[in-house]
N, C-alpha and C. Protein backbone atom coordinates (compact mmCIF):
# COMPACT_ATOMS: atom_id res chain seq x y z
N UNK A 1 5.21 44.13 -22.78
CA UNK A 1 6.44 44.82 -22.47
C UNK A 1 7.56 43.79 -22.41
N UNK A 2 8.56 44.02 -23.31
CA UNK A 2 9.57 43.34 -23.31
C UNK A 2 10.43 43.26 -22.20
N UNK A 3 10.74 44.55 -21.83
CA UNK A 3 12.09 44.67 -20.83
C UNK A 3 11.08 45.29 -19.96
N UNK A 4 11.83 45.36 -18.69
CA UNK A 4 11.30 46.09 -17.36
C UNK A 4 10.39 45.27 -16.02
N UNK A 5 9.43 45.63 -15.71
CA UNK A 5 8.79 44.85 -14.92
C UNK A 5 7.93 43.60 -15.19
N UNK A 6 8.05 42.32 -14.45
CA UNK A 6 6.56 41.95 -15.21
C UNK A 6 5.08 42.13 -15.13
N UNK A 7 4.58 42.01 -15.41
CA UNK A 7 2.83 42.61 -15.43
C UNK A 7 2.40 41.32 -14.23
N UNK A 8 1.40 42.12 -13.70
CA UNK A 8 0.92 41.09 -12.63
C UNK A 8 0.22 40.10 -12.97
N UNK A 9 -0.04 40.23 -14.19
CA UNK A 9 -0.89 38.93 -14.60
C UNK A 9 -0.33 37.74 -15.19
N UNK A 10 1.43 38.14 -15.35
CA UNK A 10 2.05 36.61 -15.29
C UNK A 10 2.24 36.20 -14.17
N UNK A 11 2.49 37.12 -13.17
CA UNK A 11 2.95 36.58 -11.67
C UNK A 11 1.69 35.78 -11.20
N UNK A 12 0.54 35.98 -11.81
CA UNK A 12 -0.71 34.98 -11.00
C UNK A 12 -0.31 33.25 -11.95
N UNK A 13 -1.35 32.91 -11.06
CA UNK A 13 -1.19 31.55 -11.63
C UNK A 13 -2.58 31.34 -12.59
N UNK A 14 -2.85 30.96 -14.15
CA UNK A 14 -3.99 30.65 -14.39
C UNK A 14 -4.38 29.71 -13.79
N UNK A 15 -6.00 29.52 -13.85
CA UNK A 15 -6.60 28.16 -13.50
C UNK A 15 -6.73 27.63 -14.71
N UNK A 16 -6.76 26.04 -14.36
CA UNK A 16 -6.54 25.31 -15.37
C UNK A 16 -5.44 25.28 -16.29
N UNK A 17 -4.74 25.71 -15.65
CA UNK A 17 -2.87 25.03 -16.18
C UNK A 17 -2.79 24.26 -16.45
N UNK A 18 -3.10 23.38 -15.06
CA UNK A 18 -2.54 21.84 -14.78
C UNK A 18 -3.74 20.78 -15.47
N UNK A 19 -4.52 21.22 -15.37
CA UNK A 19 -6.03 20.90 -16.95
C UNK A 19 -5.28 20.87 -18.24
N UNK A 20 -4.81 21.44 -18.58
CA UNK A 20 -4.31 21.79 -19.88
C UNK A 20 -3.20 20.60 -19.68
N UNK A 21 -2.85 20.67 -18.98
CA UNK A 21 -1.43 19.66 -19.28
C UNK A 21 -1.93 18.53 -19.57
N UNK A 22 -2.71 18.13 -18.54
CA UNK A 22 -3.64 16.51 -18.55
C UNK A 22 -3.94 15.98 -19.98
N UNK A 23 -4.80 17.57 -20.37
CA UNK A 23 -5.52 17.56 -21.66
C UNK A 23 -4.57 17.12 -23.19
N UNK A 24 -3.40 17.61 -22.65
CA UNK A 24 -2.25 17.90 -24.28
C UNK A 24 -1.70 16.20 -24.26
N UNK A 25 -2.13 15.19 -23.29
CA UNK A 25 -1.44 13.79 -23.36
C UNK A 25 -1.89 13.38 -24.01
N UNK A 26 -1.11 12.66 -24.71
CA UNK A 26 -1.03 11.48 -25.79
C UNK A 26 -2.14 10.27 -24.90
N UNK A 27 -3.18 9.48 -25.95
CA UNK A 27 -3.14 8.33 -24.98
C UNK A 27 -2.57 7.51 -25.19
N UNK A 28 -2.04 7.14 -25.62
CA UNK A 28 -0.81 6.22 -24.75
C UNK A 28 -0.16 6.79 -23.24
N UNK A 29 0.23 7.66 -22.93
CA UNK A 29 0.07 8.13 -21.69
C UNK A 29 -0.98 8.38 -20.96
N UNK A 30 -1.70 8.74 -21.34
CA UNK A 30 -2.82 8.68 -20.67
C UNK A 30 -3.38 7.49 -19.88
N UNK A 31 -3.19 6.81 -20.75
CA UNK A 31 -3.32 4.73 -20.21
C UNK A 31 -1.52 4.48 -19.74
N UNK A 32 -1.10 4.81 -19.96
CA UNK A 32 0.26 4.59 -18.91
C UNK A 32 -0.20 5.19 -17.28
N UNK A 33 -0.44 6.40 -17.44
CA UNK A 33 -0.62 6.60 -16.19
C UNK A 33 -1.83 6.35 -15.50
N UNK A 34 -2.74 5.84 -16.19
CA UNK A 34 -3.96 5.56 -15.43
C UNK A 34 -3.38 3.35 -14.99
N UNK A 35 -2.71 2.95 -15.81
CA UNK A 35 -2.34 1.39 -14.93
C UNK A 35 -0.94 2.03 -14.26
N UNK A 36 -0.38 2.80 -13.96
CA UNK A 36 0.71 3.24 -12.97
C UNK A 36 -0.11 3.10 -11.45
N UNK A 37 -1.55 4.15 -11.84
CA UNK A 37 -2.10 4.61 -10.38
C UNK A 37 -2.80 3.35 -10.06
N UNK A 38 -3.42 2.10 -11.17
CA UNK A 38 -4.38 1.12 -10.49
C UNK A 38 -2.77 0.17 -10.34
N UNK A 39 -1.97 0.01 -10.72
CA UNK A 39 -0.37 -0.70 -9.95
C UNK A 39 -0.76 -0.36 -8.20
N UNK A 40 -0.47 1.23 -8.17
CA UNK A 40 -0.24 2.11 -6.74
C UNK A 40 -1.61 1.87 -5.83
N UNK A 41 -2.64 1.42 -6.26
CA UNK A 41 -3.75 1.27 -5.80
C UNK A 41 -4.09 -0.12 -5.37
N UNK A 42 -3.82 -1.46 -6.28
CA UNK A 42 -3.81 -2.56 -5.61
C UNK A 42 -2.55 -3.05 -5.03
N UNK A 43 -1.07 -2.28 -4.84
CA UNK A 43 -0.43 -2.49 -3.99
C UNK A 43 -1.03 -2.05 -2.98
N UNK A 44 -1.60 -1.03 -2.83
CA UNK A 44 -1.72 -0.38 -1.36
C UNK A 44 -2.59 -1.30 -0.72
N UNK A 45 -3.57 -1.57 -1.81
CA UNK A 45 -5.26 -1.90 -0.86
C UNK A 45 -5.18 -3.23 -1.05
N UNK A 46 -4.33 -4.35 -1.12
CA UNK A 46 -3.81 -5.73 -1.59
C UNK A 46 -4.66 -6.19 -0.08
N UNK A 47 -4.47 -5.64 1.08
CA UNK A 47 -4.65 -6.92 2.03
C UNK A 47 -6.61 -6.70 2.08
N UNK A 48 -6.68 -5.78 1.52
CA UNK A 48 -8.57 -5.43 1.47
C UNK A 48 -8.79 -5.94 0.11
N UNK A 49 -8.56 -5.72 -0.98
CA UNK A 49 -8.96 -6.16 -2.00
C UNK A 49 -9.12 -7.62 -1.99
N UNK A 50 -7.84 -8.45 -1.65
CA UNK A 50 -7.95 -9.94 -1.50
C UNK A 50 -7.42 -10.35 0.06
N UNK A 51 -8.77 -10.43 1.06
CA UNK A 51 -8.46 -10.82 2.43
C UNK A 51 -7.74 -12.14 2.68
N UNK A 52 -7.79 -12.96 1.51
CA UNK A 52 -6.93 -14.42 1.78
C UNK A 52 -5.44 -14.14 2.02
N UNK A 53 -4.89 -15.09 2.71
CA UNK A 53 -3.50 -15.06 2.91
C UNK A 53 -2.45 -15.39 1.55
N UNK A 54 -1.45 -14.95 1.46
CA UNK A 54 -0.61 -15.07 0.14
C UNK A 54 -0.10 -16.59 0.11
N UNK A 55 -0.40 -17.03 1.28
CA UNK A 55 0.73 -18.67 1.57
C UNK A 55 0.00 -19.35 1.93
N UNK A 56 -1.21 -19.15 2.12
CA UNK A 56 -2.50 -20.07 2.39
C UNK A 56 -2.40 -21.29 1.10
N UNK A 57 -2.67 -22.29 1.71
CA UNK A 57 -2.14 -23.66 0.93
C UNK A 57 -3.60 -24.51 1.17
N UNK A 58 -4.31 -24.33 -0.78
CA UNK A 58 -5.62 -25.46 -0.44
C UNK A 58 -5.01 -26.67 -2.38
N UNK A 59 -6.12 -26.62 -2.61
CA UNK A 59 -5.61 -27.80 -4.07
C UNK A 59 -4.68 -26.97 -4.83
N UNK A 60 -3.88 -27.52 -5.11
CA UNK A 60 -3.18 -27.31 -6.02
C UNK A 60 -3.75 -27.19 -7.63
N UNK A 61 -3.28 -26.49 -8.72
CA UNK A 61 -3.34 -26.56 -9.89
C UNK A 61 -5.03 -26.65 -10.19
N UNK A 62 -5.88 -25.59 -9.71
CA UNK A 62 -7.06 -25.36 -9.67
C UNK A 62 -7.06 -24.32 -10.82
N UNK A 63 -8.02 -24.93 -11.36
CA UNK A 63 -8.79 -23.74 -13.09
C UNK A 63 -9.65 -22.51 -12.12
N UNK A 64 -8.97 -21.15 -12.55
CA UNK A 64 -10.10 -20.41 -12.11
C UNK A 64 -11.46 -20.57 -12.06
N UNK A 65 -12.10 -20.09 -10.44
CA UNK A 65 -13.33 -20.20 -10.47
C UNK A 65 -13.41 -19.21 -9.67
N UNK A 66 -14.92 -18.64 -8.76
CA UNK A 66 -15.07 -17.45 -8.26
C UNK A 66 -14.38 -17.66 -6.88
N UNK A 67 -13.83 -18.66 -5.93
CA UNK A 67 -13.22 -18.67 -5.41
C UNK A 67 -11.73 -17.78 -5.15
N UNK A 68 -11.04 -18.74 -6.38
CA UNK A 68 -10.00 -18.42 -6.74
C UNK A 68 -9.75 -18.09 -8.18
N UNK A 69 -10.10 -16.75 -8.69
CA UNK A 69 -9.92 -15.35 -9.85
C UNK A 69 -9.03 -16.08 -11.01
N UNK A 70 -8.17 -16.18 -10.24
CA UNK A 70 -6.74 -16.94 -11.50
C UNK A 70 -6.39 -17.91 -10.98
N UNK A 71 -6.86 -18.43 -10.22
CA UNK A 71 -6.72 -20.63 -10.05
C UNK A 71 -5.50 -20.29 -8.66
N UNK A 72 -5.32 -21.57 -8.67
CA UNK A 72 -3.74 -21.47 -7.81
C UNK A 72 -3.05 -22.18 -8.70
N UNK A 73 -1.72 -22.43 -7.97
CA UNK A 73 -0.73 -22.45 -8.82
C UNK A 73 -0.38 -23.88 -8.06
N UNK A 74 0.97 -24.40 -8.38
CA UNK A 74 1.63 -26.10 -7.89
C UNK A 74 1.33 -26.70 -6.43
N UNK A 75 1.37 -25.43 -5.79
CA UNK A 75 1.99 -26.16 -4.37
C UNK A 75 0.14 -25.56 -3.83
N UNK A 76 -0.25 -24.93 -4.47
CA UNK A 76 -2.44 -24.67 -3.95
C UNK A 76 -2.20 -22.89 -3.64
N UNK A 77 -1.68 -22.18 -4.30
CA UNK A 77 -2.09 -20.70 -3.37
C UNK A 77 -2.36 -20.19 -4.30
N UNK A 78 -2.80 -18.99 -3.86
CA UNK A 78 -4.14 -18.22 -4.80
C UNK A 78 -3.43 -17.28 -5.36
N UNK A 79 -3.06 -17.46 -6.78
CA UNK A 79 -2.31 -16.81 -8.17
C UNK A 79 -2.99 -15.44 -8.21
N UNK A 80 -4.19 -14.78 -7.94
CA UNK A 80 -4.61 -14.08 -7.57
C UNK A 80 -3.63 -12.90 -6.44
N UNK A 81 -3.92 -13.67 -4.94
CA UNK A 81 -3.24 -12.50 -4.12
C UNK A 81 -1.90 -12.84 -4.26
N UNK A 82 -1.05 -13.89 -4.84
CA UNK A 82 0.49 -13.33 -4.92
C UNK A 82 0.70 -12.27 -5.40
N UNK A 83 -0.10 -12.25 -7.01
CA UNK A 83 0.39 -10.88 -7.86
C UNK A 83 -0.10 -9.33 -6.83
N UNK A 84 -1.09 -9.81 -6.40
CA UNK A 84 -1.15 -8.28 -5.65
C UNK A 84 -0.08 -8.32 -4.44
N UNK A 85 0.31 -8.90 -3.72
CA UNK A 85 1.17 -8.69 -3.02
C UNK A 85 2.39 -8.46 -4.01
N UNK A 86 2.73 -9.46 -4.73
CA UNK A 86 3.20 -9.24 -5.24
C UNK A 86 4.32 -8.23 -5.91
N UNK A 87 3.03 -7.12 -6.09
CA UNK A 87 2.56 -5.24 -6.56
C UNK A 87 3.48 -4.56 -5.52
N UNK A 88 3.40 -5.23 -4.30
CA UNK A 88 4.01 -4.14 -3.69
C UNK A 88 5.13 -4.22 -3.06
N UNK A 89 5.85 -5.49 -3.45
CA UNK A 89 7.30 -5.62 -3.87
C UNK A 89 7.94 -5.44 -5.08
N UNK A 90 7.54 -5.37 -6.02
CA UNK A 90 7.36 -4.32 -7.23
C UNK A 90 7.49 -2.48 -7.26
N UNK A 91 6.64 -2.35 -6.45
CA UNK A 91 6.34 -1.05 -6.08
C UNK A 91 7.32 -0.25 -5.31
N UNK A 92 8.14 -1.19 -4.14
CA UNK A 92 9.24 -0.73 -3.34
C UNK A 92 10.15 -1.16 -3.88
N UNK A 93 10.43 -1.81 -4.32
CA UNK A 93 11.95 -1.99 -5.57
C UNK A 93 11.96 -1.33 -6.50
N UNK A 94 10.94 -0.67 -7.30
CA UNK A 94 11.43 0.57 -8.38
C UNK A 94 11.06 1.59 -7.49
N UNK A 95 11.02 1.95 -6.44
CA UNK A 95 11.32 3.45 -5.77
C UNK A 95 12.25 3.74 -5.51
């Protein structure tokens, strides 16, 4: 019916709408938004993920090892938890 009331079965909501939407992404979006949420995820969980301190000062200019993930950097801190802290000065400056 063109004109007049609408039928009650647009007024419901289908299930799986919001499925469908997920479904119609490109991946390239798809991988956009899946490193958006692991961004939103190791900002959040930064002080659990890496319990070391961000300013904790040991050798300097260390080659990654299982210690330290991505080495440290000039002055000895762990290149590792800056970037996650990092994340979440990142994270509150584009909000």
């Amino acid at each position: 019916m063109l004109f007049g009331k609408p039928k009650v079965v647009d007024a419901v909501s289908r299930p799986g709408v919001k499925f469908n939407r997920f479904s119609k992404m490109t991946i390239g979006s798809r991988l956009a938004l899946l490193f958006i949420a692991l961004l939103v995820v190791v900002a959040v969980a930064a002080p659990v993920i890496s319990p070391e301190d961000p300013l904790a000062i040991t050798v300097s200019y260390q080659s990654p090892t299982a210690e330290h993930l991505f080495g440290t950097d000039n002055v000895g801190r762990d290149v590792m938890t800056r970037v996650f802290y990092g994340a979440r000065y990142s994270l509150v400056i584009g909000l």
